[in-house]
Protein backbone atom coordinates (compact mmCIF):
# COMPACT_ATOMS: atom_id res chain seq x y z
CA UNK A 1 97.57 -3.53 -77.31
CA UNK A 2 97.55 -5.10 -80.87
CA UNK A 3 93.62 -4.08 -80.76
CA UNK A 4 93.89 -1.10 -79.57
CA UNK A 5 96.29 -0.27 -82.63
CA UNK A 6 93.93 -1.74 -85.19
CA UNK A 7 91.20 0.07 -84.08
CA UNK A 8 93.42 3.16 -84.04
CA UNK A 9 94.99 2.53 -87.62
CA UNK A 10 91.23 2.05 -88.63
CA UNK A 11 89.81 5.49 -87.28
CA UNK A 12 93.12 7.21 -88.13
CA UNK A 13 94.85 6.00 -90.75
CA UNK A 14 98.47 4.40 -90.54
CA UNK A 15 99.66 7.61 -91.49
CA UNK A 16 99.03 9.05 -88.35
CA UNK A 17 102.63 6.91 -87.24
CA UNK A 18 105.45 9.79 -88.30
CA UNK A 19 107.75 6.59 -88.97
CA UNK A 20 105.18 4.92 -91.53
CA UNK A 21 105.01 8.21 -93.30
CA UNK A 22 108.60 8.52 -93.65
CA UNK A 23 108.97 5.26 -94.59
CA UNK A 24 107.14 5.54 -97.65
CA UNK A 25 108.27 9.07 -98.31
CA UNK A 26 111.23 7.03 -99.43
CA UNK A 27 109.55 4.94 -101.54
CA UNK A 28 108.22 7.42 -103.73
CA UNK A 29 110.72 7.29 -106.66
CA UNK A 30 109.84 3.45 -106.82
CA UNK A 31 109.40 2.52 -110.02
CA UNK A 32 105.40 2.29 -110.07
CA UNK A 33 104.77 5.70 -108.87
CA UNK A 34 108.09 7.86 -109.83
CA UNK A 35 107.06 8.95 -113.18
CA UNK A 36 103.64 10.23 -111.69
CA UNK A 37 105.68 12.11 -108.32
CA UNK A 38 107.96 13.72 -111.16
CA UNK A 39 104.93 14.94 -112.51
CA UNK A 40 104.01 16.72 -109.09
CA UNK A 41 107.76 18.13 -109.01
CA UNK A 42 106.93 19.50 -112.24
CA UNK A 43 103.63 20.95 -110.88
CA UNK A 44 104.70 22.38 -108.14
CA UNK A 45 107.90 23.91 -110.10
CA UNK A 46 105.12 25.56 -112.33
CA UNK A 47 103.47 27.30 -110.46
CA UNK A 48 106.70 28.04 -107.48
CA UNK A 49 105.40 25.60 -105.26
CA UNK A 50 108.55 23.87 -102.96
CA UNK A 51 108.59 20.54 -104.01
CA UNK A 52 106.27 18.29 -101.98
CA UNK A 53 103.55 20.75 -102.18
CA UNK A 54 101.87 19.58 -104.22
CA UNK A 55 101.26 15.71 -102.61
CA UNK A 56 102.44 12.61 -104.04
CA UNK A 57 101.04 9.52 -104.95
CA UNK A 58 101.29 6.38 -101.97
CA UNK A 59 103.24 4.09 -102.96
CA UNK A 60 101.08 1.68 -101.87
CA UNK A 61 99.03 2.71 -105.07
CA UNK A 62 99.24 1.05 -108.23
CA UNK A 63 100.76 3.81 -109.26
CA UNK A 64 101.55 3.46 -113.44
CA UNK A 65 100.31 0.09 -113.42
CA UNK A 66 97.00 0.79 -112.15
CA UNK A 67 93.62 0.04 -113.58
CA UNK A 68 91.70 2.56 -111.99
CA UNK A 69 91.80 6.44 -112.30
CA UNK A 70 89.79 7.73 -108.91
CA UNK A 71 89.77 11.58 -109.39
CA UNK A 72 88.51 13.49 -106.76
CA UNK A 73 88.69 17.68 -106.50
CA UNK A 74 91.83 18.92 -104.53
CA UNK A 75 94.42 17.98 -102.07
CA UNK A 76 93.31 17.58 -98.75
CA UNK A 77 95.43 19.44 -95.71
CA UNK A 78 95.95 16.11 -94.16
CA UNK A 79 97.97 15.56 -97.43
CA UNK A 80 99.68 18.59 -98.37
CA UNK A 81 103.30 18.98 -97.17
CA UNK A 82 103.56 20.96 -93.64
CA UNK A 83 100.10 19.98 -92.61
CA UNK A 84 99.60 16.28 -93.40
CA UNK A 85 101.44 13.76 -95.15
CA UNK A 86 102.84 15.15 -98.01
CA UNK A 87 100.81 12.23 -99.92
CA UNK A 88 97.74 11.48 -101.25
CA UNK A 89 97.40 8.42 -99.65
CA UNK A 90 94.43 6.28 -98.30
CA UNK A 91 96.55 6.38 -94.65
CA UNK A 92 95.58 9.74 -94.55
CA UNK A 93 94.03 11.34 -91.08
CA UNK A 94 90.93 12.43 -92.86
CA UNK A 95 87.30 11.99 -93.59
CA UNK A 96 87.31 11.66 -97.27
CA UNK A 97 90.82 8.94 -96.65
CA UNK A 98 89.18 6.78 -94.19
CA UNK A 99 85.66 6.28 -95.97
CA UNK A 100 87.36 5.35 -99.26
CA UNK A 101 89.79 3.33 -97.06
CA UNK A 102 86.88 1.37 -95.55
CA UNK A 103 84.92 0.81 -98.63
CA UNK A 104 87.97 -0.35 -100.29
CA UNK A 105 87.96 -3.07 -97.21
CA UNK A 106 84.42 -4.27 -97.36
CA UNK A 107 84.44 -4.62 -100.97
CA UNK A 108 87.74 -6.08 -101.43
CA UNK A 109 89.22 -3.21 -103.58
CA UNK A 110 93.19 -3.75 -103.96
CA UNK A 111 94.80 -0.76 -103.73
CA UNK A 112 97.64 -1.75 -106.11
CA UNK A 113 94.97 -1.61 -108.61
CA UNK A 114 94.13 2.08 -107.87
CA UNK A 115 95.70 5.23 -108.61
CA UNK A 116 93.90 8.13 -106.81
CA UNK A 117 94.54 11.89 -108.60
CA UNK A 118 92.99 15.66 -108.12
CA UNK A 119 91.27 17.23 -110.91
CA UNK A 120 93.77 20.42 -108.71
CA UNK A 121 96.56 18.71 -107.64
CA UNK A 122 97.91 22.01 -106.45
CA UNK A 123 96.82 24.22 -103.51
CA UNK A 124 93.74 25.80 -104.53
CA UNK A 125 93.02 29.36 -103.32
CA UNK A 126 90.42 27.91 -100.48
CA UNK A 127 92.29 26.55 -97.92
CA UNK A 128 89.53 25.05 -96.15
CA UNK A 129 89.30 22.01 -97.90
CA UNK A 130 85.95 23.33 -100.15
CA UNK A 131 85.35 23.08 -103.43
CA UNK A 132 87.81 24.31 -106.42
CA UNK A 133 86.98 27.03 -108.76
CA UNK A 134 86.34 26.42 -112.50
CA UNK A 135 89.26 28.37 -113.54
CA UNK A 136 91.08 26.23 -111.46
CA UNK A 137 89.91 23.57 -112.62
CA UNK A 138 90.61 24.43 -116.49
CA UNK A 139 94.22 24.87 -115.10
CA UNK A 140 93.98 21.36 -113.95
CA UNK A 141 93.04 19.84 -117.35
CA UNK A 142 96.64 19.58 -118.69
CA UNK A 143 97.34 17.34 -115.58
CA UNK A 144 95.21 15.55 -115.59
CA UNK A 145 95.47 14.68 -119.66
CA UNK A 146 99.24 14.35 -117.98
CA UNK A 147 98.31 11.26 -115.84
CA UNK A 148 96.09 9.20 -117.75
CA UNK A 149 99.08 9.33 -120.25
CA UNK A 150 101.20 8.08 -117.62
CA UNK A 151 98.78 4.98 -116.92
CA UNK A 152 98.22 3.03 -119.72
CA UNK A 153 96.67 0.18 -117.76
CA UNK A 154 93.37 2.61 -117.07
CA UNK A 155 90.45 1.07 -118.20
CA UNK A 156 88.29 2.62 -115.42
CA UNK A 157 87.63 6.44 -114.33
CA UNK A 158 85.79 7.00 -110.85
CA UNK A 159 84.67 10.46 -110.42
CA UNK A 160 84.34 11.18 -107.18
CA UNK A 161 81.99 14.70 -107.04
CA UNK A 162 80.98 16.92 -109.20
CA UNK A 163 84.42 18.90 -109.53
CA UNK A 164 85.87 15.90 -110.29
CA UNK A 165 83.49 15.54 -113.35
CA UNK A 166 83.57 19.31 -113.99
CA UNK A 167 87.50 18.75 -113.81
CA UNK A 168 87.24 15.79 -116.03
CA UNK A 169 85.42 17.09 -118.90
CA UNK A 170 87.41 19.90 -118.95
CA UNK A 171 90.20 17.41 -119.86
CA UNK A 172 88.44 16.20 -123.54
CA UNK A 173 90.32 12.49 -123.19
CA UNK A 174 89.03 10.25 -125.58
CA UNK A 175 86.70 7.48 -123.07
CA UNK A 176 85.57 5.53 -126.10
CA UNK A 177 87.42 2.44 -124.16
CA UNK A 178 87.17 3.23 -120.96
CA UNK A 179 84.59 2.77 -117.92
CA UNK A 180 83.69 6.17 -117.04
CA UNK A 181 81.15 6.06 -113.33
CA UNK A 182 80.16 9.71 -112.54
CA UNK A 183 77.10 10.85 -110.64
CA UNK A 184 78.70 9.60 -107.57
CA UNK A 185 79.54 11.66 -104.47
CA UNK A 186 82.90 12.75 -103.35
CA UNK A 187 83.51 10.54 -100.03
CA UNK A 188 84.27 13.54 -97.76
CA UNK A 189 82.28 13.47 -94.20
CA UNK A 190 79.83 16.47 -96.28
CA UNK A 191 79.95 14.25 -99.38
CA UNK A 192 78.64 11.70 -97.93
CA UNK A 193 76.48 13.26 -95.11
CA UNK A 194 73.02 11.19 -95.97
CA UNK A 195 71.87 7.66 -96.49
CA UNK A 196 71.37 8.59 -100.24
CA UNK A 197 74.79 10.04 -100.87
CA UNK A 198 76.58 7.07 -98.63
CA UNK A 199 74.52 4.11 -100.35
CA UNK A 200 75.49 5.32 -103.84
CA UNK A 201 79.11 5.91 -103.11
CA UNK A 202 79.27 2.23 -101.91
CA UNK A 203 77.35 0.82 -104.92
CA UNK A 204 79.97 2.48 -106.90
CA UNK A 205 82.68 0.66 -105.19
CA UNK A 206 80.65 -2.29 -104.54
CA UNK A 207 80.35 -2.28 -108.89
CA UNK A 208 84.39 -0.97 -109.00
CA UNK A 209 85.08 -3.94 -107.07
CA UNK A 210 83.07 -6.10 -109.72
CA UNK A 211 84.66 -4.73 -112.33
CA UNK A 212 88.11 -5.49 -111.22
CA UNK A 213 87.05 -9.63 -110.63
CA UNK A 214 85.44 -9.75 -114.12
């Protein structure tokens, strides 16, 4: 039984156990992560969102005292409220969840030292999972000047497709001390769809990884 679960837990997620969501549902005004899950209430009241709309950060996450910005495009369905999680969250029941999840794992990436963000943390207007627009993007800027602000720890940006570069230039933060890997592809089941777009998205958390030891 307690393989059968692993290998569930590893094709799934942990968030696919109601209980193990809800358990860290509670968690989310911890310390580490409440400043950036106030900043989602405040998105979401914005743009008259209910709160949990727009997804919160795992708590598992290093939350404010990460080291590692990993921006990616938008929420996932699997994490928005009323048809996932309600968190963006490496448990997650998706593609994009499970093959950061597993790189994470074979390169021996902690995820208290990550904080993973959307360059759209809100709903965008495709609701298929696809790419943001740039307008929505722009609109995305001020949050995402909103959460580096909130880490001060960051000393290393992973851009995880080209929306989330798109959505990070549109930004302007000053990277004159950080780490800033872009050209990488976002780790969605498209994303990473070839041997070329797979290999360099795990040579980008392979040298993530090497960063973090140094």
């Amino acid at each position: 039984m307690e393989e059968e679960e692993a290998i569930k837990v590893a094709q799934l997620g942990r968030n696919h156990d109601l209980g193990f969501v809800a358990d860290k549902m509670r968690r989310i005004r911890e310390p580490h992560v409440a400043p950036i899950n106030a900043l989602a209430d405040e998105i979401a009241d914005t743009y008259g969102l209910p709160r949990g709309h727009v997804p919160y950060v795992d708590p598992a996450q290093g939350g404010t005292n990460a080291r590692v910005l990993v921006l990616l495009d938008n929420p996932s369905t699997k994490a928005e409220a009323g048809t996932g999680s309600g968190l963006l969250s490496l448990d997650n029941n998706d593609a994009t969840a499970k093959n950061c999840r597993l790189a994470y794992k074979q390169f021996g990436v902690d995820w208290k030292h990550v904080v993973h963000w959307n360059v759209c943390p809100f709903p965008t207007a495709n609701q298929s999972n696809g790419s943001s627009m740039a307008s929505e993007r722009q609109r995305g800027a001020e949050w995402t000047r909103a959460i580096f602000a909130l880490c001060p720890r960051v000393d290393y940006v992973l851009l995880l497709g080209r929306a989330a570069e798109d959505g990070w230039r549109r930004a302007a933060i000053d990277s004159n001390n950080l780490k800033v890997t872009e050209d990488v592809p976002h780790c969605s089941r498209r994303g990473l769809s070839t041997s070329d777009s797979r290999s360099r998205f795990e040579n980008a958390i392979r040298d993530l990884a090497a960063h973090l030891k140094a």
